[in-house]
N, C-alpha and C. Protein backbone atom coordinates (compact mmCIF):
# COMPACT_ATOMS: atom_id res chain seq x y z
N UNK A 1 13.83 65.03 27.47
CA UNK A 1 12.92 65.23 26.36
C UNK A 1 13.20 64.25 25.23
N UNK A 2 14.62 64.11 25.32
CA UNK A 2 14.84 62.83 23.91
C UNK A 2 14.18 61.65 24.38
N UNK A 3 14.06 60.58 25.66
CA UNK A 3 13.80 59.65 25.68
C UNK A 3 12.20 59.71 25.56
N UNK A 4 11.28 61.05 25.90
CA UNK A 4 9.95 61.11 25.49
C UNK A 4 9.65 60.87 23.92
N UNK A 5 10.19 62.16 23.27
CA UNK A 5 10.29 62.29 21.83
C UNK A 5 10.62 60.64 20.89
N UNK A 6 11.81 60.06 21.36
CA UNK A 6 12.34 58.49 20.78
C UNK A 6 10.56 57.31 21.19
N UNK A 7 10.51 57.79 22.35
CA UNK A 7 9.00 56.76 22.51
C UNK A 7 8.06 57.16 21.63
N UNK A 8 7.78 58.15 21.37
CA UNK A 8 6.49 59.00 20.60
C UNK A 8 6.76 58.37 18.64
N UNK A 9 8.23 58.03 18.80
CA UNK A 9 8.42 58.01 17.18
C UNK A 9 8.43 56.56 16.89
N UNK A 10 8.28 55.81 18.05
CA UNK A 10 7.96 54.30 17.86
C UNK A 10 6.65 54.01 18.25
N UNK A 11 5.23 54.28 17.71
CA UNK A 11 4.78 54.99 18.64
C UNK A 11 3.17 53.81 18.55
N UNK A 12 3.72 52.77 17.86
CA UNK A 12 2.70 51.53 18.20
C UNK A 12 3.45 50.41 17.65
N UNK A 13 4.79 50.79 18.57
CA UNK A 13 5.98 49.75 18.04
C UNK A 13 5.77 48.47 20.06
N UNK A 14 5.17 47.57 19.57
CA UNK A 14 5.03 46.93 20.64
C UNK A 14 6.04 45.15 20.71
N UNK A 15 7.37 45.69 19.62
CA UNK A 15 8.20 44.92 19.50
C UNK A 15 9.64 44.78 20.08
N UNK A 16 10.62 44.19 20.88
CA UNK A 16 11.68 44.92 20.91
C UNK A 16 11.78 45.20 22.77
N UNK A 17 13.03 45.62 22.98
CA UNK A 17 12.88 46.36 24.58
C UNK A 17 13.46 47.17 24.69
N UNK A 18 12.81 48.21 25.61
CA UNK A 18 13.11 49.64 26.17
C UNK A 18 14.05 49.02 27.92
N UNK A 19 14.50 50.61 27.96
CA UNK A 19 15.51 50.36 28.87
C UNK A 19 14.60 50.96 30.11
N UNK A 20 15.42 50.75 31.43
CA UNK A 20 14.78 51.52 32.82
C UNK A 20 14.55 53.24 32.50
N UNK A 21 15.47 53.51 31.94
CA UNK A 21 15.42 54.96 31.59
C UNK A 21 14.72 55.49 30.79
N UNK A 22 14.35 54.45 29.60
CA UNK A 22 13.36 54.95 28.13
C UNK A 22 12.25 55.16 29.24
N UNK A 23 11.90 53.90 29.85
CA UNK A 23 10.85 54.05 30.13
C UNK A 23 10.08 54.86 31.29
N UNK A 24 10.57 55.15 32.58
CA UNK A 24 10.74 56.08 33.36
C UNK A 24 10.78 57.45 33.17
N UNK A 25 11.51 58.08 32.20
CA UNK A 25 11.44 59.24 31.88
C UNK A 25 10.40 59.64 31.26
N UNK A 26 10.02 58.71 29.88
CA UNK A 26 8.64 59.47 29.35
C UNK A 26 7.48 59.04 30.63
N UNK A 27 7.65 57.89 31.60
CA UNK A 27 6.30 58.23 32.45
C UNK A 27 6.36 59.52 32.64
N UNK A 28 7.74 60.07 33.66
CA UNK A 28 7.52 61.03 34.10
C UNK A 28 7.79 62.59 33.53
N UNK A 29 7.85 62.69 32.08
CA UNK A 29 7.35 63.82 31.18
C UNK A 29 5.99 63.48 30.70
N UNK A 30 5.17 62.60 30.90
CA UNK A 30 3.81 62.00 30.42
C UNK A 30 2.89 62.76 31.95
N UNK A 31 3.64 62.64 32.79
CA UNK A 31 2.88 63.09 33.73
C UNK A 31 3.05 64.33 34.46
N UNK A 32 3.88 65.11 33.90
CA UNK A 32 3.99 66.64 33.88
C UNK A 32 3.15 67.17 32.76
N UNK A 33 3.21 66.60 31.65
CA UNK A 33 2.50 67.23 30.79
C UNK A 33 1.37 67.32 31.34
N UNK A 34 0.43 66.11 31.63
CA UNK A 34 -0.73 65.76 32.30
C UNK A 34 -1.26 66.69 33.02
N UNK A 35 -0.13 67.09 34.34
CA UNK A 35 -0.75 67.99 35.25
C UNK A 35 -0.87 69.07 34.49
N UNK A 36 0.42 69.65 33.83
CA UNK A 36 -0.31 71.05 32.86
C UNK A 36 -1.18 71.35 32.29
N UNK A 37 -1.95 70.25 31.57
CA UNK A 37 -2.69 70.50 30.48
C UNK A 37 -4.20 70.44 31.66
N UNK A 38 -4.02 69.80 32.80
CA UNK A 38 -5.51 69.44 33.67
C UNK A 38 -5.30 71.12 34.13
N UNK A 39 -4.26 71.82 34.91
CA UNK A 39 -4.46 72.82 34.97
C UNK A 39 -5.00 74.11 34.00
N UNK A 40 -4.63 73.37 32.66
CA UNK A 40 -4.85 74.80 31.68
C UNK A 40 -6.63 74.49 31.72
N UNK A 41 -6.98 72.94 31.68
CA UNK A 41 -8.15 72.83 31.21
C UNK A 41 -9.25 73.85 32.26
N UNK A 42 -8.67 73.59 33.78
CA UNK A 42 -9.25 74.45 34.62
C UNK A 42 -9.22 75.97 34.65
N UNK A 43 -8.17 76.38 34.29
CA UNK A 43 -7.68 77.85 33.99
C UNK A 43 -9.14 78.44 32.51
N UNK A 44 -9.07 77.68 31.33
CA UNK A 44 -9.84 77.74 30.68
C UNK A 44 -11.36 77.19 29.80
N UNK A 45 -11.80 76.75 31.44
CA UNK A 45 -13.18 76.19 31.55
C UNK A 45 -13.75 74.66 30.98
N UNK A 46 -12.48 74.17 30.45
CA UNK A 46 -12.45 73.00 30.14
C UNK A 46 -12.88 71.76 30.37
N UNK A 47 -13.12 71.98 31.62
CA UNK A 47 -13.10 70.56 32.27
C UNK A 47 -14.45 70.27 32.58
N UNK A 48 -14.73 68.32 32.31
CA UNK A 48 -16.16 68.05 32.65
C UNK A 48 -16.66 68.70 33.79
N UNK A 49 -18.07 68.82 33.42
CA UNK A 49 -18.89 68.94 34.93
C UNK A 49 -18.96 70.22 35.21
N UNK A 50 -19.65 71.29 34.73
CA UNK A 50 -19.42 72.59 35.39
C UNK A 50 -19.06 72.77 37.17
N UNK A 51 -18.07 73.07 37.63
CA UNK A 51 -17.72 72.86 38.92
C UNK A 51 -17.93 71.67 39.57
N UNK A 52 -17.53 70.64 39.10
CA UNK A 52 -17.51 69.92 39.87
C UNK A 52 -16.58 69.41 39.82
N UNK A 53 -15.77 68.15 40.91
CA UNK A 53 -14.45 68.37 41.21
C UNK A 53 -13.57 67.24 40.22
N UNK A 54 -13.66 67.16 38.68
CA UNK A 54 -13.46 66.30 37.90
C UNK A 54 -12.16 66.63 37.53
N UNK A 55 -11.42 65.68 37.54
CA UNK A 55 -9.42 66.40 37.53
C UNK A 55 -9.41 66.33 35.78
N UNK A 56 -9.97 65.98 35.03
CA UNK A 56 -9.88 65.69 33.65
C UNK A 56 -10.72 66.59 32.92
N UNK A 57 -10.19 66.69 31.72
CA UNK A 57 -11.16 68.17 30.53
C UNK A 57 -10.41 67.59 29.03
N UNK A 58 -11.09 68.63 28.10
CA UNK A 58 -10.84 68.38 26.89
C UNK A 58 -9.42 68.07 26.57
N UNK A 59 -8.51 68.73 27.15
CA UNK A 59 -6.64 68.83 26.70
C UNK A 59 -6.58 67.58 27.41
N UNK A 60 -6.82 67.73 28.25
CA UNK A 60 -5.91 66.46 28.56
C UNK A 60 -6.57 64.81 28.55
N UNK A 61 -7.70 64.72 28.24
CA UNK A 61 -8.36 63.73 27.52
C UNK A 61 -7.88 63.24 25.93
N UNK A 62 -7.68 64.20 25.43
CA UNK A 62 -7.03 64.27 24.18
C UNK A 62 -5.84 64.12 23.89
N UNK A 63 -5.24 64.71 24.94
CA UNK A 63 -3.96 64.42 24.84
C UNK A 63 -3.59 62.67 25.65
N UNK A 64 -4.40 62.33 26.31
CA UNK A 64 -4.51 61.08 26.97
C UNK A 64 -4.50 59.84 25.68
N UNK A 65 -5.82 60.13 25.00
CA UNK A 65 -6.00 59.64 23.49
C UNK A 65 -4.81 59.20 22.65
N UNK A 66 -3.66 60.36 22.78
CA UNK A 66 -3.06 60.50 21.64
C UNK A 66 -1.76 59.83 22.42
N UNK A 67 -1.62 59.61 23.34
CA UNK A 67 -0.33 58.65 23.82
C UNK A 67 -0.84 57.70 24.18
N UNK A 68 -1.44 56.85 24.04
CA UNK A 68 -2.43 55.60 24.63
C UNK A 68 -1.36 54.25 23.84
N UNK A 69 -1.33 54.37 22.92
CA UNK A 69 -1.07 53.56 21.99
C UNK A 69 0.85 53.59 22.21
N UNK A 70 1.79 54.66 22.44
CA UNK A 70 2.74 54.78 23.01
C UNK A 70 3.13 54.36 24.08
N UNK A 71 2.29 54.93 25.32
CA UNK A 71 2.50 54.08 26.34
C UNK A 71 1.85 52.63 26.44
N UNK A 72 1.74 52.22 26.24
CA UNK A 72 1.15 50.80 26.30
C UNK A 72 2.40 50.06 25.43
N UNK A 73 3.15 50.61 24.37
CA UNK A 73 4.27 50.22 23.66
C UNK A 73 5.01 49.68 24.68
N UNK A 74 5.97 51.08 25.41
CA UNK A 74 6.89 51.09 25.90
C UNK A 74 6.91 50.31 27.16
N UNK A 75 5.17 50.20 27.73
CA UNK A 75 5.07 49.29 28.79
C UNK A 75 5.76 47.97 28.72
N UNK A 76 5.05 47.43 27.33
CA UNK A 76 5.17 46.31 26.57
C UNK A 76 6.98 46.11 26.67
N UNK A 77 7.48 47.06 25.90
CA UNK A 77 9.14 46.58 25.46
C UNK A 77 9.76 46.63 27.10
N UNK A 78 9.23 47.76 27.91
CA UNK A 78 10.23 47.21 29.33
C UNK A 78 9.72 45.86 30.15
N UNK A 79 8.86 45.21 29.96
CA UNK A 79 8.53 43.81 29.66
C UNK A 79 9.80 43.29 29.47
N UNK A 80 9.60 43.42 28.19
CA UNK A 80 10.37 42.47 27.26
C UNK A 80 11.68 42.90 28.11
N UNK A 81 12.17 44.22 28.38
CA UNK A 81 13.45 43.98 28.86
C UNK A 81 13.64 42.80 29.88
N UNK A 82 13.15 42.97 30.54
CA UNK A 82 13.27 42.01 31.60
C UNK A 82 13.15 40.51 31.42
N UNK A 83 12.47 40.24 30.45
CA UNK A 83 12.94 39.07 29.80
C UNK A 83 11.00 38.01 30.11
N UNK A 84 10.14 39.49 30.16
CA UNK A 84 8.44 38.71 30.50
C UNK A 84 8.21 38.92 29.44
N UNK A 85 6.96 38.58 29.01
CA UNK A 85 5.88 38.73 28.31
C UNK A 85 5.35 39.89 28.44
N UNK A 86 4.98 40.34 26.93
CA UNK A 86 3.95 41.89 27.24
C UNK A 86 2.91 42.09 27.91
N UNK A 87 2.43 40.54 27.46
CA UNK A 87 1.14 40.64 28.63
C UNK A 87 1.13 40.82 29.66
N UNK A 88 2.19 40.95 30.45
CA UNK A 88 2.27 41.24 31.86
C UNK A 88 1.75 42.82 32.32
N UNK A 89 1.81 43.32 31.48
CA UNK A 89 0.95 44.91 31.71
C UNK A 89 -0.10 44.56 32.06
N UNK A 90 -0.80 43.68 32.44
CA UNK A 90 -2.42 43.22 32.47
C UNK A 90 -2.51 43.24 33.69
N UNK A 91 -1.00 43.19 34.71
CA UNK A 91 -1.40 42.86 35.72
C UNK A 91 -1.68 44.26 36.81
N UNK A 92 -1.76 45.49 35.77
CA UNK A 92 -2.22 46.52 36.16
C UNK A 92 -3.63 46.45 36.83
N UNK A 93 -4.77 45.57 36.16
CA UNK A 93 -6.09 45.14 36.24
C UNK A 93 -6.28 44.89 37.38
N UNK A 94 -5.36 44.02 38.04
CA UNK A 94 -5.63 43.50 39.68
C UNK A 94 -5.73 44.81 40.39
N UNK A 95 -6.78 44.84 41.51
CA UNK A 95 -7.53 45.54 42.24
C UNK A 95 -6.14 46.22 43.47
N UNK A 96 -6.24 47.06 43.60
CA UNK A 96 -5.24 47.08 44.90
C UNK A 96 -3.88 47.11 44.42
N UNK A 97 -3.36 45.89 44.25
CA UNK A 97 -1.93 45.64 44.17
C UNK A 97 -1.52 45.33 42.90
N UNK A 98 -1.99 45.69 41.65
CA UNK A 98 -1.48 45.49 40.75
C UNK A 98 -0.77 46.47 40.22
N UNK A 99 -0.83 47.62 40.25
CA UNK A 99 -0.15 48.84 39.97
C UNK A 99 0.98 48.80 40.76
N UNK A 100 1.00 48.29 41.90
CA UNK A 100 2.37 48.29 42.56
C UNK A 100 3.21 47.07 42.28
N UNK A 101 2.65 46.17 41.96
CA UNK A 101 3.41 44.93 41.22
C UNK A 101 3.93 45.20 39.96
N UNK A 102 3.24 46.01 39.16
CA UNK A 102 3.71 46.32 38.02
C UNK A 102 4.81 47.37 38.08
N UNK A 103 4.61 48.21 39.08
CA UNK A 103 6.22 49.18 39.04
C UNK A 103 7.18 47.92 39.78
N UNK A 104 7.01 47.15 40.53
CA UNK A 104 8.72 46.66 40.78
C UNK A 104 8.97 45.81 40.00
N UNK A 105 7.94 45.65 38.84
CA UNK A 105 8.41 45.05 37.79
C UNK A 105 9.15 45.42 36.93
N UNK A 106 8.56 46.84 36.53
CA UNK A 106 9.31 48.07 35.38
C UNK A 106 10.60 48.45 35.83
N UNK A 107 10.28 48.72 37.22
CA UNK A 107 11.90 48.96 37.98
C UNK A 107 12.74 47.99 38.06
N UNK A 108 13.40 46.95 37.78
CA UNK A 108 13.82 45.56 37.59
C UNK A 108 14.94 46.08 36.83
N UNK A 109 16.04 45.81 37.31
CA UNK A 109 17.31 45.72 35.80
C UNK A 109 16.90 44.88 34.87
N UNK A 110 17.07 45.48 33.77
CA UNK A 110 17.15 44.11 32.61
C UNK A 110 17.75 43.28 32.24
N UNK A 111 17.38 42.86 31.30
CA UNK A 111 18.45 41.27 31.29
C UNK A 111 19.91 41.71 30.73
N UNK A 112 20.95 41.55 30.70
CA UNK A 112 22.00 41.69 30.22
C UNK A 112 21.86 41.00 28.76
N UNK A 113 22.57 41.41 27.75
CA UNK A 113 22.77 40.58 26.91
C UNK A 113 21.33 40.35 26.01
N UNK A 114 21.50 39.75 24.83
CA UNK A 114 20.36 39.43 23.96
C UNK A 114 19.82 38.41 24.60
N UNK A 115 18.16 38.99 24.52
CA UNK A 115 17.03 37.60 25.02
C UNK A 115 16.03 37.54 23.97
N UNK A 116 14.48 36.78 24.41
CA UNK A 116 14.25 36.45 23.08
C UNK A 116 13.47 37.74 22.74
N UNK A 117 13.56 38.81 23.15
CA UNK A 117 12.93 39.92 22.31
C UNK A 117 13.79 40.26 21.62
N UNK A 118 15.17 40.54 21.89
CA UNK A 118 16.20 41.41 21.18
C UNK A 118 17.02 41.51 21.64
N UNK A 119 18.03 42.43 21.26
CA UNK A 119 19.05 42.77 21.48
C UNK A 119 19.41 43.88 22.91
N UNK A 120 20.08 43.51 23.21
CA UNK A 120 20.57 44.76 24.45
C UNK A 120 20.53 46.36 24.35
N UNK A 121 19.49 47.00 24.56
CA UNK A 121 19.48 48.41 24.48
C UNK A 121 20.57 49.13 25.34
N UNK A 122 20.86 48.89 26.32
CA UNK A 122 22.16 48.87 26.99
C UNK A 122 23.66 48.21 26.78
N UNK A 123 23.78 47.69 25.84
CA UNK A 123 24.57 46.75 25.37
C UNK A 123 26.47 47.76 25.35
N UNK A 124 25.88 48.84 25.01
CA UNK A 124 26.75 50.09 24.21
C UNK A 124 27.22 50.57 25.63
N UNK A 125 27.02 50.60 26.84
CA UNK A 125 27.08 50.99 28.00
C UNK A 125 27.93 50.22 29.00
N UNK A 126 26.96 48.56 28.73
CA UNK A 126 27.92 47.39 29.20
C UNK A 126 29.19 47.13 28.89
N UNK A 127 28.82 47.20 27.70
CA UNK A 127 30.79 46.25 26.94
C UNK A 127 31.33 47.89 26.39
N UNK A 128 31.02 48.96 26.34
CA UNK A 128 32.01 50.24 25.83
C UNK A 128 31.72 49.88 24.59
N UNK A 129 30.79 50.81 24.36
CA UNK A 129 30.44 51.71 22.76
C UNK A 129 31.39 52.68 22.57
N UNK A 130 30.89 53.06 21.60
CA UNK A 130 31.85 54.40 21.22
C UNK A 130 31.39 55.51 22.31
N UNK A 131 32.45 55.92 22.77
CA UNK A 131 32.84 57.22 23.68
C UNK A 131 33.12 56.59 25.14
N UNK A 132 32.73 55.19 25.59
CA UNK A 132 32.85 54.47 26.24
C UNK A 132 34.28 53.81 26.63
N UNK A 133 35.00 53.67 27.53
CA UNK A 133 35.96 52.85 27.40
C UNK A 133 35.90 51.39 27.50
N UNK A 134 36.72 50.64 26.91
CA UNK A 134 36.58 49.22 26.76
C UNK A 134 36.72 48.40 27.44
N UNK A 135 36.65 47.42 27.66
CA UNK A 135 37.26 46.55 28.83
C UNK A 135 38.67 46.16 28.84
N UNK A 136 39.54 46.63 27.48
CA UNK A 136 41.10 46.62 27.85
C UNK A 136 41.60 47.81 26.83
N UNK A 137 42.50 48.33 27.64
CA UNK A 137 43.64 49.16 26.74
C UNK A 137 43.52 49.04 25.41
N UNK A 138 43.83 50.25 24.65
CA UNK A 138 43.97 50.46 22.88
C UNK A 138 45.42 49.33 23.48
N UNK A 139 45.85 48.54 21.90
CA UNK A 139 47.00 48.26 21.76
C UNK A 139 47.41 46.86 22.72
N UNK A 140 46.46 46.26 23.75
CA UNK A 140 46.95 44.97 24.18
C UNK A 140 45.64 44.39 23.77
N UNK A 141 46.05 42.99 23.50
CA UNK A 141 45.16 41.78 23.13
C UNK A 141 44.28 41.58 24.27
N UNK A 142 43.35 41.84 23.43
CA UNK A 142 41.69 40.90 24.70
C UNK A 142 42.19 39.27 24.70
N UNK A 143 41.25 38.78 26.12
CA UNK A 143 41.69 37.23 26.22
C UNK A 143 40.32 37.22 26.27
């Protein structure tokens, strides 16, 4: 829920890079919510089309609305992790195979180290942040 909530509060921040995990997790709390809210819409008459077999209704159109601008962020910064251009989300557009080009893109380790978006969101993980251990003993000299 934190890595959903942290995306939502940057939330037409299309600067910067997200990690495999920022971004993965809110897909997949983006798309639980989704199914809930298509079910409630059906549960409570919601949905276009009187009976007809339309998976979408008011909640979750709305709620579609209201993360549009989020996800398209975070698309953007796991881009950037990897060290592309944002525009590369575009290549969702291609017919067929672009949606699948675009996940083994998102799925990609990122770059180690600062590139030209920024700084290492993983950085604290790599070299031992705090709570992390370091790459040498308290008390002997790094070389």
């Amino acid at each position: 829920m934190q890595w959903y909530i942290d995306v939502l509060k940057k939330y037409a921040v299309f600067s910067g890079r997200a990690r495999r995990k920022e971004y993965w997790m809110f897909v997949l709390f983006n798309v639980i919510v989704s199914i809930i809210l298509s079910i409630l819409d059906r549960i409570l008459g919601l949905d276009f089309g009187s009976g007809s077999s339309s998976s979408s209704g008011w909640l979750s159109t709305i709620y579609s609305l209201a993360v549009l601008l989020p996800t398209i962020g975070v698309a953007i910064r796991r881009m950037h992790d990897t060290g592309r251009s944002g525009w590369w989300i575009l290549i969702n557009l291609i017919p067929c195979i672009g949606w699948i080009w675009f996940i083994v893109l998102a799925a990609q380790e990122g770059n180690a180290g600062d590139n030209a978006y920024g700084p290492d969101p993983k950085a604290a993980e790599r070299f031992g942040g705090p709570g992390q251990a370091g790459p040498a003993e308290p008390g002997y000299p790094t070389v």
